[in-house]
Protein backbone atom coordinates (compact mmCIF):
# COMPACT_ATOMS: atom_id res chain seq x y z
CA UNK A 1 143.83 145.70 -138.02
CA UNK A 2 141.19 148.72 -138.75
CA UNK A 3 140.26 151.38 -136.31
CA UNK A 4 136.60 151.90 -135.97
CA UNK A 5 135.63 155.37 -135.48
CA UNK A 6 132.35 155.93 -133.59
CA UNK A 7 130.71 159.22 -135.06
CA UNK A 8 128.57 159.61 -131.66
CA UNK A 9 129.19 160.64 -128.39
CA UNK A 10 126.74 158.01 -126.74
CA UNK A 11 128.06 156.40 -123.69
CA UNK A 12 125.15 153.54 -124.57
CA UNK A 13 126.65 152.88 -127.86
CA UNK A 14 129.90 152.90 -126.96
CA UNK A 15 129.32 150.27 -124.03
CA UNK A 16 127.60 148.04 -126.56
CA UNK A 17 130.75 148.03 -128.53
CA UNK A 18 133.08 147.40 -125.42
CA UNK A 19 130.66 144.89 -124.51
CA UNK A 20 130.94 142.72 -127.57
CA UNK A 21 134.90 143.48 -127.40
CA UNK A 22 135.42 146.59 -129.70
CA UNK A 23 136.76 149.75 -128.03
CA UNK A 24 136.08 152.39 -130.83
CA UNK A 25 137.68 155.46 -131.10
CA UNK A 26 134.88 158.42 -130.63
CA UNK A 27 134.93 161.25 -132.60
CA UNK A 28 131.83 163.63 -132.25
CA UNK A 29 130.12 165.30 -135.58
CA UNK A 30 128.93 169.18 -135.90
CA UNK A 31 125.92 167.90 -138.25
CA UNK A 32 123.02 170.21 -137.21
CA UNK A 33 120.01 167.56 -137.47
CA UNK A 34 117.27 170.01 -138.14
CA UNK A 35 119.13 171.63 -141.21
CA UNK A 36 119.79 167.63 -142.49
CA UNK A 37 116.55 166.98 -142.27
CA UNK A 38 114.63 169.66 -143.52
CA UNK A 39 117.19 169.52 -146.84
CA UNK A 40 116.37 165.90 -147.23
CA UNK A 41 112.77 166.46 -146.84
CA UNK A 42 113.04 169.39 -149.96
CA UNK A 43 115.16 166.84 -151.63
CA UNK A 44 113.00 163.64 -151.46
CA UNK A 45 109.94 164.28 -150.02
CA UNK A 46 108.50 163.74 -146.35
CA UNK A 47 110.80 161.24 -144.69
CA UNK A 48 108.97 158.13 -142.49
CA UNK A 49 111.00 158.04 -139.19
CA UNK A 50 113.34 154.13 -140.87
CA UNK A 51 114.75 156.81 -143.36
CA UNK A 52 115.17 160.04 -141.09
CA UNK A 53 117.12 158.19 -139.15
CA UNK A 54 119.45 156.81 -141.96
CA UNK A 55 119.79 160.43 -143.05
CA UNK A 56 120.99 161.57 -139.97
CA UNK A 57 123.84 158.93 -139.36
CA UNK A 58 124.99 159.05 -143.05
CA UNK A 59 125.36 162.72 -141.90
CA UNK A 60 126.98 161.98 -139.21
CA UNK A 61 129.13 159.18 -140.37
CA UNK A 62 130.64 161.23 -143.54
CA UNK A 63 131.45 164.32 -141.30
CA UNK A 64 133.49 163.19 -139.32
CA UNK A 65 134.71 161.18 -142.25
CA UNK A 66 135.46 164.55 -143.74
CA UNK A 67 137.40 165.54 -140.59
CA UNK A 68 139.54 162.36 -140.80
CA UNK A 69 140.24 162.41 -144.67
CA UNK A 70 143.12 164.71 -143.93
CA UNK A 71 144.52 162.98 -140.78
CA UNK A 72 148.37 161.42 -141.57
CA UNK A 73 146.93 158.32 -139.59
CA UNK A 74 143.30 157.68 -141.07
CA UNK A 75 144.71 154.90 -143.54
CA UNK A 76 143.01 152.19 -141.51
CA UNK A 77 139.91 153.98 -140.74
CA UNK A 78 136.67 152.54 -141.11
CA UNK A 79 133.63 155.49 -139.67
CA UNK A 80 130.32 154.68 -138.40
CA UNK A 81 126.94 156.90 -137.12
CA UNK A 82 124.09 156.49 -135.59
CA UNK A 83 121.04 157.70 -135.26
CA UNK A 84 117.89 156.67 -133.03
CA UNK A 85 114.26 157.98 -132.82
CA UNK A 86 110.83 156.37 -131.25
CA UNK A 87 107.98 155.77 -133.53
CA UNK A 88 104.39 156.40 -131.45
CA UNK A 89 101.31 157.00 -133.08
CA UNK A 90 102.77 157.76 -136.51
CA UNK A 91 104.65 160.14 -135.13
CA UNK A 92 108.47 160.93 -134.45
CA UNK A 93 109.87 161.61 -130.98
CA UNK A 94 112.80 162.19 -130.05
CA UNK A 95 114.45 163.58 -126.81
CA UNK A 96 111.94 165.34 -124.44
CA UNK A 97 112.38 169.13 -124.14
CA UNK A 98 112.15 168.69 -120.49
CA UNK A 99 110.44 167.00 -117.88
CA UNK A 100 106.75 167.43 -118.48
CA UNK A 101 107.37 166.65 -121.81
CA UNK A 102 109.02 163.79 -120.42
CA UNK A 103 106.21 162.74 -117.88
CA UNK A 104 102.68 163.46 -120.42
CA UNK A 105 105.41 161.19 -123.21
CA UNK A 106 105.25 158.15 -120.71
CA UNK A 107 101.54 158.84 -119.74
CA UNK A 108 100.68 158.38 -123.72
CA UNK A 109 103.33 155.45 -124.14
CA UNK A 110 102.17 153.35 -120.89
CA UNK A 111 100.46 149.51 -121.99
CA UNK A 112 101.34 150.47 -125.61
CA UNK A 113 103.83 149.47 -128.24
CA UNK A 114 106.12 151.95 -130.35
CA UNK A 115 108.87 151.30 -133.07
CA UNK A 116 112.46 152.36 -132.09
CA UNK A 117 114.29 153.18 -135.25
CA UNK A 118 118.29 153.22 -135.60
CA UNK A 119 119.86 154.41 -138.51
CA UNK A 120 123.45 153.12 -138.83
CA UNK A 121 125.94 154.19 -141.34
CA UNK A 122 129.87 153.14 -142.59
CA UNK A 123 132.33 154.78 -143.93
CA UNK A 124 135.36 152.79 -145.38
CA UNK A 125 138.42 155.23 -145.34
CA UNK A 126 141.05 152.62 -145.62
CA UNK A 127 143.73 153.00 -148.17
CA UNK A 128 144.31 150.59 -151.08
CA UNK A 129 147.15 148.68 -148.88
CA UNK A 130 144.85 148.19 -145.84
CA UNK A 131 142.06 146.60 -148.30
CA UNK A 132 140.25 149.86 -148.43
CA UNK A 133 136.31 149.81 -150.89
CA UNK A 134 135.61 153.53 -150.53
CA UNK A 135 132.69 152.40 -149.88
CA UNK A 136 129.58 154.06 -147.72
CA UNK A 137 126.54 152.15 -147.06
CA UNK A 138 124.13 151.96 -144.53
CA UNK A 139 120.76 150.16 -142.81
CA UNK A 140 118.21 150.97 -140.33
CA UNK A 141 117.29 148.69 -137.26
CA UNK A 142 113.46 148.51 -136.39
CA UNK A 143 112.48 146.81 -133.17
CA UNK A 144 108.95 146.99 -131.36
CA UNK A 145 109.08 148.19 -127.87
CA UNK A 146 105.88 147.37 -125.62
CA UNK A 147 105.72 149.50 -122.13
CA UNK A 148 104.52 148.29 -119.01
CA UNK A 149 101.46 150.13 -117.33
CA UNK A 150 103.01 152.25 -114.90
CA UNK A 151 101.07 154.68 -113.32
CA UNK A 152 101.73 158.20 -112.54
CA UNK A 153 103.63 157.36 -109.49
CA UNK A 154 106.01 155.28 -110.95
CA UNK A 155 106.35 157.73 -114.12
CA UNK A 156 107.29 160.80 -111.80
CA UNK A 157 110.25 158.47 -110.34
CA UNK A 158 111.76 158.01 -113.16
CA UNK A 159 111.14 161.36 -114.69
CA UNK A 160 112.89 162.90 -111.29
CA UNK A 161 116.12 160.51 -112.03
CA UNK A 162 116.65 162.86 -114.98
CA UNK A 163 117.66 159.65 -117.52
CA UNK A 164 114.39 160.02 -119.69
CA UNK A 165 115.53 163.60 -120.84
CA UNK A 166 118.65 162.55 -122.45
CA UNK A 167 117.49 159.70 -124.49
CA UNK A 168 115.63 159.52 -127.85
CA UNK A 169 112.01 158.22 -126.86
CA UNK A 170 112.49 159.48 -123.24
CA UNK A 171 113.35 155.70 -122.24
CA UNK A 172 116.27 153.38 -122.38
CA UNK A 173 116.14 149.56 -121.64
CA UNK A 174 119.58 148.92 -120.75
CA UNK A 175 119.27 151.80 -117.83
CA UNK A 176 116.76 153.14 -115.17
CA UNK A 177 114.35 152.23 -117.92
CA UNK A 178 114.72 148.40 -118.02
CA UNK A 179 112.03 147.65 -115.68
CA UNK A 180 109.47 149.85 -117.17
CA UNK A 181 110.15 147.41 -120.75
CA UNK A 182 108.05 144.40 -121.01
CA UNK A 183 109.29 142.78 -124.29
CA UNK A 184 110.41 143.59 -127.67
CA UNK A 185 109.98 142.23 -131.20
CA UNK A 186 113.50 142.92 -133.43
CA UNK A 187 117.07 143.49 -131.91
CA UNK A 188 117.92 144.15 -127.99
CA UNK A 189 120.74 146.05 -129.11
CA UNK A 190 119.23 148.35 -131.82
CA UNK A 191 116.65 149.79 -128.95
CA UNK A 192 120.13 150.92 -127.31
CA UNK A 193 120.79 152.35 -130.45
CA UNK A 194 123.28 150.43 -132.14
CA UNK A 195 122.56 146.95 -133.67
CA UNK A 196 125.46 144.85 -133.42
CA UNK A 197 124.69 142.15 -135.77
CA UNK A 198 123.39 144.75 -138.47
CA UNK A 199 127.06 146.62 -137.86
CA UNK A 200 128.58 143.28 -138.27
CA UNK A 201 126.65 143.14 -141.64
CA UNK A 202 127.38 146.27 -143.06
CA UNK A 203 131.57 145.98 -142.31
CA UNK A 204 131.11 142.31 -143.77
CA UNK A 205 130.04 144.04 -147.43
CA UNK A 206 132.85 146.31 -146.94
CA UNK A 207 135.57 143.48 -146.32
CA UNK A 208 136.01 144.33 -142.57
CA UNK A 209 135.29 140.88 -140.67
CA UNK A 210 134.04 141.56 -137.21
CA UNK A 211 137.18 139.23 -135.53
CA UNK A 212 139.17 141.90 -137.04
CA UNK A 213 138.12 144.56 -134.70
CA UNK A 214 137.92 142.61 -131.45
CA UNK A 215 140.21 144.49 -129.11
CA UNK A 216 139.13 142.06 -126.21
């Protein structure tokens, strides 16, 4: 059976795994985003936020590839990253800085719509015998996140709870956030930051059938 490797120390991505009955192993990366991104942006020109986000879990996902390569037990190893970020206004945001950031975020973001981007990425490290590609691949999930019209009240709540700082966008909807969602276009799971059926997709072109990693 292959191991799954989670290349992200998210407790929300790592429920959604347990939740649909696949207990990864986690192994954090060193990548330092900033450096990724400005070399990709040299490389290939200003990035829109679908294919930061791919950059940063291909990063992600072939580090701590590279940590594994060497391992004695990594023959039925298959790696995968993630990355998240919120699309508003044109305009990239990621993880507020602190709580004003936070709170003025929300003010902007209340009764409108952004995009939340996930960039996932797979790394097959499987040997020959275990029915290994060496292949690497990846995708980016897209959903469209409208907010509810909180007011300032409501904002400073959640703000105080301390969730909103540790989360790309400042919100999560499977958390404190939930309420303060009032629909989405795309996948449930990619706002979480990991898409499930896009994951599924991306192990099925590598020869890794979903059953196959079902722990549960």
């Amino acid at each position: 059976m292959p191991r799954l490797v989670l290349a992200s120390q998210s407790p929300a991505r790592l429920a959604t795994l347990k939740s649909a009955g696949v207990t990864p192993e986690v192994v954090v990366s060193g990548v330092d985003e900033d450096k990724v991104l400005a070399d990709a942006t040299e490389r290939f020109g200003e990035l829109d936020p679908a294919d930061a986000v791919l950059v940063l879990a291909q990063a992600k996902a072939e580090e701590v590839a590279s940590q594994l390569e060497d391992a004695r037990d990594n023959a039925d190893v298959v790696v995968v990253g993630c990355d998240s970020m919120l699309e508003f206004d044109g305009v990239v945001v990621g993880k507020p800085a602190d709580a004003e950031v936070a709170r003025e975020r929300w003010r902007s973001m209340r009764g409108r719509k952004g995009v939340l981007h996930s960039g996932h990425w797979v790394v097959d490290l499987r040997d020959d015998d275990a029915g290994g590609t060496g292949g690497t691949l990846g995708s980016t999930s897209s959903t469209t996140v409208w907010f509810a019209d909180i007011d300032d009240d409501e904002i400073d709540a959640y703000i105080a709870t301390g969730e909103p700082l540790h989360v790309a966008g400042a919100f999560t909807i499977d958390g404190l956030g939930g309420p303060y969602i009032e629909r989405i276009e795309g996948d449930h799971h990619g706002v979480v930051g990991l898409s499930l059926p896009l994951l599924r997709e991306l192990l099925s072109e590598l020869g890794v059938p979903w059953r196959s990693l079902r722990t549960s």
